[in-house]
Protein backbone atom coordinates (compact mmCIF):
# COMPACT_ATOMS: atom_id res chain seq x y z
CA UNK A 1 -46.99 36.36 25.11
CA UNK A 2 -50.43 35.44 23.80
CA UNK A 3 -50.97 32.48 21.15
CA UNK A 4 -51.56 35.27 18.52
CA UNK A 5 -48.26 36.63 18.96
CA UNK A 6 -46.52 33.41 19.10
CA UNK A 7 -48.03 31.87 16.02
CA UNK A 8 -46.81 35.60 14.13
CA UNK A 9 -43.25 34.60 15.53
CA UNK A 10 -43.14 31.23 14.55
CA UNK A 11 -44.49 32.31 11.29
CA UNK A 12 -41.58 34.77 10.44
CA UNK A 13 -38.87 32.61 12.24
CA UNK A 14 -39.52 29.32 9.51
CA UNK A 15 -39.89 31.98 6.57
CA UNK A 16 -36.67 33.85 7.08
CA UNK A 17 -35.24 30.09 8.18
CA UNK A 18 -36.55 28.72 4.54
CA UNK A 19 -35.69 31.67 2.77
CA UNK A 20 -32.17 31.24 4.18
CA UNK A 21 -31.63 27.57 3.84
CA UNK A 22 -33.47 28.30 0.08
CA UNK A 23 -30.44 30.27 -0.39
CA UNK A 24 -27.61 28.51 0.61
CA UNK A 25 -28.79 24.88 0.87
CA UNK A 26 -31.87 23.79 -2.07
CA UNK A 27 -33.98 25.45 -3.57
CA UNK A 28 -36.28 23.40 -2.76
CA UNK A 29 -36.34 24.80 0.97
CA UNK A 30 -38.80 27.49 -1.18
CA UNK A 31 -41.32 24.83 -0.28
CA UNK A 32 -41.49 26.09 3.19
CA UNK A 33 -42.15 29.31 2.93
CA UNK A 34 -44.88 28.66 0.10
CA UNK A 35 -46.55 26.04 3.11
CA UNK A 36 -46.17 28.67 5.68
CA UNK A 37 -47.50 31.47 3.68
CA UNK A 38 -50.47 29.24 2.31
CA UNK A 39 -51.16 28.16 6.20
CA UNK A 40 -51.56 31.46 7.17
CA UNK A 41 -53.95 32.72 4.65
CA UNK A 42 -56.17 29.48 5.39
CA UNK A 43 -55.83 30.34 9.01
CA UNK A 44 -56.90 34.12 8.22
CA UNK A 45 -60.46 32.48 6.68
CA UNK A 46 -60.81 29.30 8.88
CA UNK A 47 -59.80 29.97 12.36
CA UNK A 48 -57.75 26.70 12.24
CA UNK A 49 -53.78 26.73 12.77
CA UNK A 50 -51.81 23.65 13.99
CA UNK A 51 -49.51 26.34 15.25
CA UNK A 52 -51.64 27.26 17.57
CA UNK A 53 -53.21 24.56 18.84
CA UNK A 54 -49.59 23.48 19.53
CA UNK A 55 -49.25 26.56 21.70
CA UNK A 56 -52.06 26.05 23.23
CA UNK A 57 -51.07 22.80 24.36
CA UNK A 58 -47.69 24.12 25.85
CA UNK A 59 -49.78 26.07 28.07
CA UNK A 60 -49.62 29.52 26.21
CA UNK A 61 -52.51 32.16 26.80
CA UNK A 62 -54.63 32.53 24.21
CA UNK A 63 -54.82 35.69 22.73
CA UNK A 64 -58.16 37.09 20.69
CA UNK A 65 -57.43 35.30 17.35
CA UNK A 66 -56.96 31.95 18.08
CA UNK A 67 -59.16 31.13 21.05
């Protein structure tokens, strides 16, 4: 798995987790996935995602994205 793929993952794991816990907990859990959305569209334009450089640090490859 390349750092690409893994920030993707981790991306749709905490929206479906916030949309979930938005659901059944607060609705303030919403929060989340507006923070997670707006990170990725940053990402998109900057290059720069803490995601990833968290990856990186765990010794994931890096992928063509996020190098």
């Amino acid at each position: 798995m390349t750092i690409d793929r893994a920030v993707m993952a981790f991306a749709g794991i905490m929206i479906l987790l916030s949309l979930a816990l938005g659901t059944w907990v607060s609705g303030w859990w919403y929060l989340l996935t507006a923070f997670v959305g707006l990170n990725l569209i940053q990402a998109s334009f900057t290059g720069f995602c803490p995601a990833a450089m968290g990856f990186r640090k765990l010794g994931i490859q890096p992928g063509t994205a996020f190098d």
